[in-house]
C-alpha atoms as a PDB file:
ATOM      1  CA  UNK A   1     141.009  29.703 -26.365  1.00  0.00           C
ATOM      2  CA  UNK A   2     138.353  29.496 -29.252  1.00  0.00           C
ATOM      3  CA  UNK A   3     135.052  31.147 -29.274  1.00  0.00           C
ATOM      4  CA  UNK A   4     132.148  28.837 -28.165  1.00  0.00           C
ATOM      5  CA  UNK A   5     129.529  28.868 -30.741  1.00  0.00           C
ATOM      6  CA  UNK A   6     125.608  27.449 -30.179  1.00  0.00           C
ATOM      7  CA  UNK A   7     124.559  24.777 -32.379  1.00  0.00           C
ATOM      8  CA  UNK A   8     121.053  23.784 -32.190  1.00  0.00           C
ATOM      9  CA  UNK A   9     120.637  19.857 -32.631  1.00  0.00           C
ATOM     10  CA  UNK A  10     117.599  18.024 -33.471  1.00  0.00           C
ATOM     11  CA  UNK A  11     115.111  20.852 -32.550  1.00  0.00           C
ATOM     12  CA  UNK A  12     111.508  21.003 -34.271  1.00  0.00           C
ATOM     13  CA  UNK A  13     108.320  22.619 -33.632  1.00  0.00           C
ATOM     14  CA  UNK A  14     108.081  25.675 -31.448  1.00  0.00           C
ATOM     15  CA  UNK A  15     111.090  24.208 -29.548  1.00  0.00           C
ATOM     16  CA  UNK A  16     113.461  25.893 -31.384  1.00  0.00           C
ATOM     17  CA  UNK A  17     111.761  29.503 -30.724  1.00  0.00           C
ATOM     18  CA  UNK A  18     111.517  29.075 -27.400  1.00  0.00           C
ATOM     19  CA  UNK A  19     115.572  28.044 -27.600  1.00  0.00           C
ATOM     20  CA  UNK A  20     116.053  30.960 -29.110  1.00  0.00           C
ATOM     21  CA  UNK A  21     114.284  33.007 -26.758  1.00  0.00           C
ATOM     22  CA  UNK A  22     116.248  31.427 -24.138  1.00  0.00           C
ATOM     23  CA  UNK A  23     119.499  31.298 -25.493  1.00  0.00           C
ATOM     24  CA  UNK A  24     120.095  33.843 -28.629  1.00  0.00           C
ATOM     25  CA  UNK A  25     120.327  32.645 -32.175  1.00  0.00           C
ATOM     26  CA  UNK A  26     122.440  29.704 -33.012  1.00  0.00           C
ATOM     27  CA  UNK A  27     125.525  30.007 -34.843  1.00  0.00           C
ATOM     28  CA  UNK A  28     124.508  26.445 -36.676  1.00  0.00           C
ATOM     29  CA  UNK A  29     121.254  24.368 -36.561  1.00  0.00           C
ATOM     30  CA  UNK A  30     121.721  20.531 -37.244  1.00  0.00           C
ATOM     31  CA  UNK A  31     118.241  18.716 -38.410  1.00  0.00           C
ATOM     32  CA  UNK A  32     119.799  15.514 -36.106  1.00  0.00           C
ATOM     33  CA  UNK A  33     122.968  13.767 -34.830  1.00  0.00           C
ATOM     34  CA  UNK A  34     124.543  13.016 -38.222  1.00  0.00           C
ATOM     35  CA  UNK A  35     128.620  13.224 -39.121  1.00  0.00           C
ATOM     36  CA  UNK A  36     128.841  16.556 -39.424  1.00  0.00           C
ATOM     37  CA  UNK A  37     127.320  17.399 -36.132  1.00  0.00           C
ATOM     38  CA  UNK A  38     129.745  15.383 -34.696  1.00  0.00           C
ATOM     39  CA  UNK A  39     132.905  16.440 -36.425  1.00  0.00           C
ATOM     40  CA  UNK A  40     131.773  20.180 -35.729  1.00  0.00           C
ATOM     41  CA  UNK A  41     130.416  20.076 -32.160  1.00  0.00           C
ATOM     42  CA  UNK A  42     133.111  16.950 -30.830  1.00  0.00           C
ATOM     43  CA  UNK A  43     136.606  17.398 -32.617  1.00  0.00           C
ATOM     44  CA  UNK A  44     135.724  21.101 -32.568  1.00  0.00           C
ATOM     45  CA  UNK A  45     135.067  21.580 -28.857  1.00  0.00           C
ATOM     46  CA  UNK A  46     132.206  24.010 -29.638  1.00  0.00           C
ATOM     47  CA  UNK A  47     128.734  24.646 -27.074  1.00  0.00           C
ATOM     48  CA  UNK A  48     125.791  22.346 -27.866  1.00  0.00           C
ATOM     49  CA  UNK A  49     122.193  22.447 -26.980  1.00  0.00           C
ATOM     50  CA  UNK A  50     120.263  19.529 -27.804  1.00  0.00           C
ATOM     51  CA  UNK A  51     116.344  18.465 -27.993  1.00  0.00           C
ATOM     52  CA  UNK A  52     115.267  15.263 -27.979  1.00  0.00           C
END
């Protein structure tokens, strides 16, 4: 079974410290829900946290 890995998703502002605080640093930050966020965190099977 792979590792899980965090990936942050749309976070801004003081949102993403207190993430961080809460959850440990993120093995990938994506600025939104573009391609590549997809392809990593869907086809990949990886963890996600996500701010709206």
């Amino acid at each position: 079974m792979p590792a899980l890995c965090a990936h942050f998703v749309g976070f801004r502002d003081d949102r993403c410290w207190s993430a961080v605080r809460a959850f440990g640093r993120p093995d990938f930050i994506h600025i939104g829900w573009d391609r590549r966020a997809r392809h990593e965190i869907m086809d990949c099977k990886h963890g996600r946290l996500r701010d709206r």
